[in-house]
N, C-alpha and C. Protein backbone atom coordinates (compact mmCIF):
# COMPACT_ATOMS: atom_id res chain seq x y z
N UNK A 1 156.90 229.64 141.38
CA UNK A 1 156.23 228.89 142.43
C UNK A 1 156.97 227.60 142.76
N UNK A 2 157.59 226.97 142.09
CA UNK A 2 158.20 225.35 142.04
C UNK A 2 159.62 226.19 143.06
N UNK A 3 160.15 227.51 143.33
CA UNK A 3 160.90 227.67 143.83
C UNK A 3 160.30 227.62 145.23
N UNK A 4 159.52 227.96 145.72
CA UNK A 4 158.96 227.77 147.21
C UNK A 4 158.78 226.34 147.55
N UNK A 5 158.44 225.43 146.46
CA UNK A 5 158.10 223.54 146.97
C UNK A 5 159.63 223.61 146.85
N UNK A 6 160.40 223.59 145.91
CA UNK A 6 161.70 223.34 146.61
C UNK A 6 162.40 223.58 147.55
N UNK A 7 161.97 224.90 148.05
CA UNK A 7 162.65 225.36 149.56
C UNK A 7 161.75 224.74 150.79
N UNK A 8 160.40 224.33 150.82
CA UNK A 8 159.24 223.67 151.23
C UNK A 8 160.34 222.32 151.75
N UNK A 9 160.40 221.98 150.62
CA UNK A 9 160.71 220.27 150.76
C UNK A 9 162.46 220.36 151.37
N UNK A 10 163.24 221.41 151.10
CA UNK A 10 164.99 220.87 151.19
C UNK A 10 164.56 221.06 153.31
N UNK A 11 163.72 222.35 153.62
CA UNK A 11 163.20 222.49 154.59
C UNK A 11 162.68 221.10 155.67
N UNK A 12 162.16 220.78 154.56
CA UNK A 12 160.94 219.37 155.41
C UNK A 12 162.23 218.25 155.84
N UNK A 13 163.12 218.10 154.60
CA UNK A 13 163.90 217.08 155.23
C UNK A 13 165.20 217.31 156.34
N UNK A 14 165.03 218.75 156.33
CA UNK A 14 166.28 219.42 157.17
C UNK A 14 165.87 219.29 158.41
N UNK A 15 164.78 219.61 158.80
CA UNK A 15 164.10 219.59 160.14
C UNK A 15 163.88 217.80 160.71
N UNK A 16 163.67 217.13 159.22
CA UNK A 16 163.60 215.69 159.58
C UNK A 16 165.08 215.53 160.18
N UNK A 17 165.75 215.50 159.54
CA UNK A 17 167.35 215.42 160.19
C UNK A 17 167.51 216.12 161.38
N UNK A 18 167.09 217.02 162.10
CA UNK A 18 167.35 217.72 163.32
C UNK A 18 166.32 216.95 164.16
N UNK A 19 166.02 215.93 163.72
CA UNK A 19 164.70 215.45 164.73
C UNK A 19 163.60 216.70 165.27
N UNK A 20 163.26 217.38 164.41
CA UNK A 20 162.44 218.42 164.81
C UNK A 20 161.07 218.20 164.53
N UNK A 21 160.66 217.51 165.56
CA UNK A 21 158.97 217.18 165.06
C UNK A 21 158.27 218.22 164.81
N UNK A 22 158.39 219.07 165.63
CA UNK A 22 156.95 220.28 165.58
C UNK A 22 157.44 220.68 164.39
N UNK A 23 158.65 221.45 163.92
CA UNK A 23 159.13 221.94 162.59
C UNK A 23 158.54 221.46 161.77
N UNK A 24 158.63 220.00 162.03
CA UNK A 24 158.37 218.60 160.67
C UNK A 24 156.48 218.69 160.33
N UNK A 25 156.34 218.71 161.09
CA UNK A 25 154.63 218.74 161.12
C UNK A 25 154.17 219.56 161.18
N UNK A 26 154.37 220.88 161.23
CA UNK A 26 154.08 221.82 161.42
C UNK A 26 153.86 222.52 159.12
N UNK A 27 154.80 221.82 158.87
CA UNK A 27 154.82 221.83 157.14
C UNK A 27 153.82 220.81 156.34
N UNK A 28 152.77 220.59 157.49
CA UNK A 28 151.80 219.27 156.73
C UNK A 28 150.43 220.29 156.84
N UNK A 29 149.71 219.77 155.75
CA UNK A 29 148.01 220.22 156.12
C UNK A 29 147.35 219.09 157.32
N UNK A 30 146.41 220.05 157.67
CA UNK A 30 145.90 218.89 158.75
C UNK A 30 145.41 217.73 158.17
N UNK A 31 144.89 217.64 157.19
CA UNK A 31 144.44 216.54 156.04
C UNK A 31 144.87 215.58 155.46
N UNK A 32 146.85 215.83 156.00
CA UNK A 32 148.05 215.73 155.37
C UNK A 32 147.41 213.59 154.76
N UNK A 33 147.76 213.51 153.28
CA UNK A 33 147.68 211.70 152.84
C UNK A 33 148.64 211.56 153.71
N UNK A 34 149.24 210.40 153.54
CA UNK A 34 150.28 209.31 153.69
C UNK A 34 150.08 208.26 153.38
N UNK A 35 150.99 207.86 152.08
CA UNK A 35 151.02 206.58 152.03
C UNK A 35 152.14 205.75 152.26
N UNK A 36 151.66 204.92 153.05
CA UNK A 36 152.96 203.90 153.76
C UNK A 36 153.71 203.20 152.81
N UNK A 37 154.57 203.15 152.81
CA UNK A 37 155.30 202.43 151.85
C UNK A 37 155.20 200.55 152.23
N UNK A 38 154.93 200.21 150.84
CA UNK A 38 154.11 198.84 151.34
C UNK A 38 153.01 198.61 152.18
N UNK A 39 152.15 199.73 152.64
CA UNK A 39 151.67 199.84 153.80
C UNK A 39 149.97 200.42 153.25
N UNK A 40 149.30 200.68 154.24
CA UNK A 40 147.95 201.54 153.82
C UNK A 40 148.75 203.07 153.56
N UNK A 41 147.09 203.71 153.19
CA UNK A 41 147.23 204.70 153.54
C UNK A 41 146.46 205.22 154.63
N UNK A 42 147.31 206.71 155.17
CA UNK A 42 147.09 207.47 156.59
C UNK A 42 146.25 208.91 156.28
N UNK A 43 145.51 209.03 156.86
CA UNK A 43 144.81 210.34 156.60
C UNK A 43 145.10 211.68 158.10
N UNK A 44 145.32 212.36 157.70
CA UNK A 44 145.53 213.53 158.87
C UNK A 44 146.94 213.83 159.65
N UNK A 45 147.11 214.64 160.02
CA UNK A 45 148.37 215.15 160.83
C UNK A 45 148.53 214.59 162.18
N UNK A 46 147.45 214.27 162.87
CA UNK A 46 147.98 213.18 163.95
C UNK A 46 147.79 212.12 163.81
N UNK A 47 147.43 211.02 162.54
CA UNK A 47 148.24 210.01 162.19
C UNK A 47 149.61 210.07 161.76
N UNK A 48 149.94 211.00 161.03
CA UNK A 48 151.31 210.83 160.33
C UNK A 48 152.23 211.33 161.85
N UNK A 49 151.63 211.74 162.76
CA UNK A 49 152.00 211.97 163.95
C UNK A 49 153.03 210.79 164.33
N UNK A 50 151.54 209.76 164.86
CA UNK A 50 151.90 209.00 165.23
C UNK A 50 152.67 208.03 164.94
N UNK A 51 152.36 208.19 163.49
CA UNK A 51 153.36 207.31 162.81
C UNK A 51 155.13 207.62 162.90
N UNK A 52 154.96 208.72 162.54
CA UNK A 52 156.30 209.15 163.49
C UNK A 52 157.00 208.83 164.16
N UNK A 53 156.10 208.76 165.55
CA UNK A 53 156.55 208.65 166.73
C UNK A 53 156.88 207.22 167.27
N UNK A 54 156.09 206.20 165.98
CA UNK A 54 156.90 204.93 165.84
C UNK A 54 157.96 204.66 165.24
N UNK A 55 158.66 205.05 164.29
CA UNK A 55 159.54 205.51 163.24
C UNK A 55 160.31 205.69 164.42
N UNK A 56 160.43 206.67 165.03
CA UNK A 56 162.00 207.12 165.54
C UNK A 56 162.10 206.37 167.13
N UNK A 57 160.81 205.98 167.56
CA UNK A 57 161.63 204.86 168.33
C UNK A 57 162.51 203.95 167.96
N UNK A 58 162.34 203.04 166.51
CA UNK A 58 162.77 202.01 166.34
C UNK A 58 164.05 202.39 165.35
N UNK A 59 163.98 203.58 164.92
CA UNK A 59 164.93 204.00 164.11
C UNK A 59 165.47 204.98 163.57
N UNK A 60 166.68 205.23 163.61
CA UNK A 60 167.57 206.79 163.55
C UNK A 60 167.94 206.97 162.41
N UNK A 61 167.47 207.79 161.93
CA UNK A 61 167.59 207.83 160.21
C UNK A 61 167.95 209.44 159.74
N UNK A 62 169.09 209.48 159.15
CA UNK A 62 169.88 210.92 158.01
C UNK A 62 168.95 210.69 156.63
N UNK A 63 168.47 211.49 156.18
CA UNK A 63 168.54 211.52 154.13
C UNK A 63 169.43 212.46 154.30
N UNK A 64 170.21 211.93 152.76
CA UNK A 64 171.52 213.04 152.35
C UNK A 64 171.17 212.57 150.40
N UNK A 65 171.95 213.06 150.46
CA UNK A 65 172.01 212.91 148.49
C UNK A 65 170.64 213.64 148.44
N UNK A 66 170.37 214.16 148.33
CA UNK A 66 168.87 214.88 148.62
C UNK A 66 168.88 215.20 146.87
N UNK A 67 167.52 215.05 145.69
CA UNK A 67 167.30 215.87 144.45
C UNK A 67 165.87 215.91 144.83
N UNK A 68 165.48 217.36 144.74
CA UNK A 68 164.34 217.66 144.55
C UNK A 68 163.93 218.09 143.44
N UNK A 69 162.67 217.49 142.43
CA UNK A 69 162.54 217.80 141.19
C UNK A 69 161.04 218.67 141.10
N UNK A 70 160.42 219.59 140.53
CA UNK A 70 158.67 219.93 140.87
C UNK A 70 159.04 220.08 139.38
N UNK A 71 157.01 219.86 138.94
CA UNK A 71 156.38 220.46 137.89
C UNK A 71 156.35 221.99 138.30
N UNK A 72 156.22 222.56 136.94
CA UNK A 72 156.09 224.26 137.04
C UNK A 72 155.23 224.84 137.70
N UNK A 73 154.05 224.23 137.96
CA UNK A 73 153.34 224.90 139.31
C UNK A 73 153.62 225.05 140.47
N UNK A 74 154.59 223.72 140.50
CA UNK A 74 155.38 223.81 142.04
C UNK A 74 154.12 222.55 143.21
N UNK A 75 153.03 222.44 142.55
CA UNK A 75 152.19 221.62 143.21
C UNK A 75 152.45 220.34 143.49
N UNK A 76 153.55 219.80 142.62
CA UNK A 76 153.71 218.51 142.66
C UNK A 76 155.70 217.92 142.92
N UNK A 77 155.92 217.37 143.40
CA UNK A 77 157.12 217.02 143.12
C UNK A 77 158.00 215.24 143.56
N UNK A 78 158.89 215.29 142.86
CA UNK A 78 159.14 213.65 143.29
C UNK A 78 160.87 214.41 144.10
N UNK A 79 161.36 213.30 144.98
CA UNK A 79 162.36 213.69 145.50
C UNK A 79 162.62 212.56 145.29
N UNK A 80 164.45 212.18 145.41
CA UNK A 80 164.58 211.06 145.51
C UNK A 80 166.47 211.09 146.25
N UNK A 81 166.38 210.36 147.03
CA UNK A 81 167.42 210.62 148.55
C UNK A 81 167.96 208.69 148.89
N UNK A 82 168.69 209.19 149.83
CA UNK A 82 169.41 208.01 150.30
C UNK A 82 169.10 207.86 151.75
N UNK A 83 168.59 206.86 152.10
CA UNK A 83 168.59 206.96 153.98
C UNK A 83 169.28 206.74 154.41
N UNK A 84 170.08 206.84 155.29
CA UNK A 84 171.23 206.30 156.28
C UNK A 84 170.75 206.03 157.60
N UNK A 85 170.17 204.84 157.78
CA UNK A 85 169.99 204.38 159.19
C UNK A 85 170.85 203.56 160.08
N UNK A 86 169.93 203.29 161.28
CA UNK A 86 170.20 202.49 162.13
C UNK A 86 169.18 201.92 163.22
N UNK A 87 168.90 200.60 162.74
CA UNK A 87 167.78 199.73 163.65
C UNK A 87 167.88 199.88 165.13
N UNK A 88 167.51 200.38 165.80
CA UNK A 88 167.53 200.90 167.18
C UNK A 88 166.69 199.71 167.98
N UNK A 89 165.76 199.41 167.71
CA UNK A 89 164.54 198.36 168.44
C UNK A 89 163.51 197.54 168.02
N UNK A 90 163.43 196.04 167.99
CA UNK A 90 162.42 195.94 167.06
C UNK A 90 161.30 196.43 166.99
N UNK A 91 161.19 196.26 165.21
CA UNK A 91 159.32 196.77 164.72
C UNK A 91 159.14 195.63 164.53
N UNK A 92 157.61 196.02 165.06
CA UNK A 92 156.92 194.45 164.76
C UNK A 92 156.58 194.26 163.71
N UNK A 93 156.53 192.49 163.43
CA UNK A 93 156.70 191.97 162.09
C UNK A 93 158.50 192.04 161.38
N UNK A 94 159.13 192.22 161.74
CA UNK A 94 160.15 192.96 161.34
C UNK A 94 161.32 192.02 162.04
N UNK A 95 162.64 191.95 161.43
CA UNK A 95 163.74 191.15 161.89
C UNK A 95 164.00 192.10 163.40
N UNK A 96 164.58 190.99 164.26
CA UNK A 96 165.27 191.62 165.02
C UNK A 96 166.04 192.68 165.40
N UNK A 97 166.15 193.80 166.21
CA UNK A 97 166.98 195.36 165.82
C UNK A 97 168.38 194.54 167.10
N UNK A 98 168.88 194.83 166.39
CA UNK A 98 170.43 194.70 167.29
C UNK A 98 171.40 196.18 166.84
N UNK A 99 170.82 197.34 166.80
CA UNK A 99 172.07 198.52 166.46
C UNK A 99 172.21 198.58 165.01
N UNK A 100 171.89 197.33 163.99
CA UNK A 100 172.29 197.06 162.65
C UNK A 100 172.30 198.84 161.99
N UNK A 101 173.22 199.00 160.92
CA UNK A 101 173.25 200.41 160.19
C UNK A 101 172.77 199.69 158.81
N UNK A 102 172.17 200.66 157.95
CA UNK A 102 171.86 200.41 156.75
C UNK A 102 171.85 201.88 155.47
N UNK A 103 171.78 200.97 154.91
CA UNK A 103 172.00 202.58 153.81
C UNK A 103 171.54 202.46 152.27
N UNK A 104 170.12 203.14 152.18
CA UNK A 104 168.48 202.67 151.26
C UNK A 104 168.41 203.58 150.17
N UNK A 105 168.30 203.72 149.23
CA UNK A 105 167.94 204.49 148.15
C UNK A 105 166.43 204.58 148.42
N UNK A 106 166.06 205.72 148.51
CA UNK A 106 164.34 205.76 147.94
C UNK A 106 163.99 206.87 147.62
N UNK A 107 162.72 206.89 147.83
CA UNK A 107 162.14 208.32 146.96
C UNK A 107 160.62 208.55 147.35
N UNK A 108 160.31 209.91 147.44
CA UNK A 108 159.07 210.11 147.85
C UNK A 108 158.29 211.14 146.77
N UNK A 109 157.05 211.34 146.46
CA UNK A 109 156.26 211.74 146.05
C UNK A 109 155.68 212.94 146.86
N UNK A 110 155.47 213.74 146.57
CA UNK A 110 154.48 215.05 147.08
C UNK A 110 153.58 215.38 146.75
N UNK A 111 152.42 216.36 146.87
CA UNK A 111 151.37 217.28 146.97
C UNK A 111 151.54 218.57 147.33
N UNK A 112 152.30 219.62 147.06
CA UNK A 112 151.55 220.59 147.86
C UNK A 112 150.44 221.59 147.33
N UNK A 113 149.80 221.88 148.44
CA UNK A 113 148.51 222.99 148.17
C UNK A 113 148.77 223.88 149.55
N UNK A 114 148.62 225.07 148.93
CA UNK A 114 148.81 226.04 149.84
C UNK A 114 150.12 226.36 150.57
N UNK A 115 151.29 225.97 150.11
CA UNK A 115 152.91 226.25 150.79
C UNK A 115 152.55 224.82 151.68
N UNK A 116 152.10 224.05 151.72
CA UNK A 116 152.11 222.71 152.66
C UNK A 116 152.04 221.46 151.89
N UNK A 117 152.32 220.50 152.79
CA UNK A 117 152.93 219.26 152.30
C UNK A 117 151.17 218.50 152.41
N UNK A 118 150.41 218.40 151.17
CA UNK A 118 149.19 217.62 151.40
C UNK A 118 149.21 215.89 151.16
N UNK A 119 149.83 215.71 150.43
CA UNK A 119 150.58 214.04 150.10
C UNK A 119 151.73 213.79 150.21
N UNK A 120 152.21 212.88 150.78
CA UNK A 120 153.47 212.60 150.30
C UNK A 120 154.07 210.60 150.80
N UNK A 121 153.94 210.10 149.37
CA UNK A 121 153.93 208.78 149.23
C UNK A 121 156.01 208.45 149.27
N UNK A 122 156.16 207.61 150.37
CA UNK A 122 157.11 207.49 150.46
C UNK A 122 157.29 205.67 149.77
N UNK A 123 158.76 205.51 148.90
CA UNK A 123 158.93 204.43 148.72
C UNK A 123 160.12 203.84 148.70
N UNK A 124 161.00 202.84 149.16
CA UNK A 124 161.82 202.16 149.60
C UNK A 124 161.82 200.95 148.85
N UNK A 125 162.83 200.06 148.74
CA UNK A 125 162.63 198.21 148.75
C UNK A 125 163.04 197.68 149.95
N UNK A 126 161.73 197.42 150.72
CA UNK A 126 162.06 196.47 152.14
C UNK A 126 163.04 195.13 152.04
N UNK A 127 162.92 194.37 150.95
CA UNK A 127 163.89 193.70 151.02
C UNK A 127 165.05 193.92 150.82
N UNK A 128 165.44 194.97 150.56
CA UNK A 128 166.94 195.47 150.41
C UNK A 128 167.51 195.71 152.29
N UNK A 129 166.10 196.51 152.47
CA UNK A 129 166.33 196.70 153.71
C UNK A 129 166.40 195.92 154.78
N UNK A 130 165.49 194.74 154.41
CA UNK A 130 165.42 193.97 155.42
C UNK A 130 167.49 192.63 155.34
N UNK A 131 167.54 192.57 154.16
CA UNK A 131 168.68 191.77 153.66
C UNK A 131 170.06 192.60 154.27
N UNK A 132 169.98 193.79 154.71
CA UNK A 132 170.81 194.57 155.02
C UNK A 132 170.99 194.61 156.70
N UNK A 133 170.08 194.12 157.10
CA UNK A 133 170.21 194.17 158.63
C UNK A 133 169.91 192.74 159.02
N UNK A 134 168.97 191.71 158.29
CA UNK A 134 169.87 190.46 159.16
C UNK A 134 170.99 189.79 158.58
N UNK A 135 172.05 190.60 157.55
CA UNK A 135 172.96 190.52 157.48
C UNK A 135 173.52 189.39 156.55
């Protein structure tokens, strides 16, 4: 079973990289958590929607170095990846976007139930990130 969350998840971030929303969301329960990194948490598939759809206005982002690790049920797993961005526009609260590139170690947490993505707690250090783009 931990072989399907691994093909689940190398999936989830492949489609993230093709900018493939429907693909991308289409691998969530409608119920789907989210927890924001530094942030609340999000309940449902058209929040994490939307959240999204703020995300890639303001910013163009690769994961590569990709390890996906699951417990033997396959229900649970931690990943942990590298982002490769680029500040496209400001977010509010947030330094100025001038084009800046950056490049983040982090790691996310999962859930799945039922071949779908029911949690998944993403985490970063904003000040790395933020120290990286106003330079």
């Amino acid at each position: 079973m931990h072989q399907a969350t691994v093909q689940l998840l190398k999936d989830y971030y492949d489609a993230f990289n093709r900018q493939d929303m429907d693909a991308f969301l289409a691998m969530l329960t409608e119920d789907v958590i989210h927890d924001v990194n530094q942030g609340d948490r999000e309940i449902g598939k058209a929040a994490f929607s939307t959240f999204m759809d703020r995300m890639n206005a303001h910013y163009k982002e690769q994961i590569v170095d990709i390890v996906i690790m699951t417990n033997d049920e396959g229900d649970r797993a931690a990943v942990e990846f590298t982002v490769l961005g680029e500040y496209l526009s400001t977010d509010e609260g947030l330094p100025e976007a001038s084009g800046q590139t950056y490049r983040l170690p982090a790691g996310a947490f999962f859930v799945i139930k039922d071949g779908k993505v029911a949690r998944i707690s993403n985490y970063y250090n904003l000040e790395d990130w933020t120290a990286q783009v106003v330079g």
